[in-house]
C-alpha atoms as a PDB file:
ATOM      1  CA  UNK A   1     165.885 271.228  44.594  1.00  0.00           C
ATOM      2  CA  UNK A   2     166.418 268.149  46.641  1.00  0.00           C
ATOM      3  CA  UNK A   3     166.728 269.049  50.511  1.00  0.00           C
ATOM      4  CA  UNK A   4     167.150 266.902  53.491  1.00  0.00           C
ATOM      5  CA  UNK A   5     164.203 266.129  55.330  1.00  0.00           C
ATOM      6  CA  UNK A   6     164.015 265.921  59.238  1.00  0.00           C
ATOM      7  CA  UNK A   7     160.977 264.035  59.132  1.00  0.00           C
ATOM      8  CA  UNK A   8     160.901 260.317  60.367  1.00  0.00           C
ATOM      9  CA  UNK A   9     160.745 257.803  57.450  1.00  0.00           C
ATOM     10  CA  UNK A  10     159.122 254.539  57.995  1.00  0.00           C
ATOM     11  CA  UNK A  11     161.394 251.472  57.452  1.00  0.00           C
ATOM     12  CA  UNK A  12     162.552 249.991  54.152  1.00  0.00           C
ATOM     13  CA  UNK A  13     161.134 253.687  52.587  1.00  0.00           C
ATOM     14  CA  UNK A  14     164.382 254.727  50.810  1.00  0.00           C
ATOM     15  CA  UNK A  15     165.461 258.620  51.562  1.00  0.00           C
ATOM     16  CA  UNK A  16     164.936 259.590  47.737  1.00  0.00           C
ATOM     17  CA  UNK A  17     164.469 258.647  44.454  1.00  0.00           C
ATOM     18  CA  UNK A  18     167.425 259.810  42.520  1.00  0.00           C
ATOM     19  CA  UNK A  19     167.405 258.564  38.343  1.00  0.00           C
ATOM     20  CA  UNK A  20     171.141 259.450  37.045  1.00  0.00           C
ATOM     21  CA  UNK A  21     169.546 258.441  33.846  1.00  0.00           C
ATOM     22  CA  UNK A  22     166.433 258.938  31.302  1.00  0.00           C
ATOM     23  CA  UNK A  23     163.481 256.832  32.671  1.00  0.00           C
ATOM     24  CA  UNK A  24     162.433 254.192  29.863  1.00  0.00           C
ATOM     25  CA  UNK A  25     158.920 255.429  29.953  1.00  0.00           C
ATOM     26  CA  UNK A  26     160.233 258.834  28.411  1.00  0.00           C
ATOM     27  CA  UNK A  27     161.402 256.964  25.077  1.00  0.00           C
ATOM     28  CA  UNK A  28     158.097 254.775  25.157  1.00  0.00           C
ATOM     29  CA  UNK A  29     156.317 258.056  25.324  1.00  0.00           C
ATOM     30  CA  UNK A  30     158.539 259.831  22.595  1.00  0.00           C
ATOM     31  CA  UNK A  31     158.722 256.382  20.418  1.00  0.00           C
ATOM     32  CA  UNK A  32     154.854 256.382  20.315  1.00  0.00           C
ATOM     33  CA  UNK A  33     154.418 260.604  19.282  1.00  0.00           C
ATOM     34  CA  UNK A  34     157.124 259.790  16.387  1.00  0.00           C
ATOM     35  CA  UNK A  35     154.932 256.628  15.529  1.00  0.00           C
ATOM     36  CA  UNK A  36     151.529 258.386  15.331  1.00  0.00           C
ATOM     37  CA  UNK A  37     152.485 261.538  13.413  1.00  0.00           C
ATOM     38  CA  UNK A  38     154.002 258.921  11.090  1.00  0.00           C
ATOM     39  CA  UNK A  39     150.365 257.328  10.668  1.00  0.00           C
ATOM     40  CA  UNK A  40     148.941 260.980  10.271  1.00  0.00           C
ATOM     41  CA  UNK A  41     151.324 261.789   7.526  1.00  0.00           C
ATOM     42  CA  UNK A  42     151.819 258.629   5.374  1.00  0.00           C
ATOM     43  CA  UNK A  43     148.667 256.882   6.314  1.00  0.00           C
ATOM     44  CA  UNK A  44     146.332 256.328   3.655  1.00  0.00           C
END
């Protein structure tokens, strides 16, 4: 998936972005989906 590029990189522009982890946004995202189907079911 990731391949080396030839092309010329300004400076201080890092080669790639590489996450070795989940992204926080990802649990945000799921935390809020478990949160509104909550309100749907339960709300009043």
């Amino acid at each position: 998936m990731a391949s080396k590029s030839t092309k010329v990189r300004p400076e201080g522009v890092p080669e790639e972005n590489v996450y070795n982890t989940t992204h926080w946004t990802i649990y945000l995202g799921y935390g809020i989906a478990v949160l509104a189907i909550a309100a749907l079911l339960f709300g009043q």
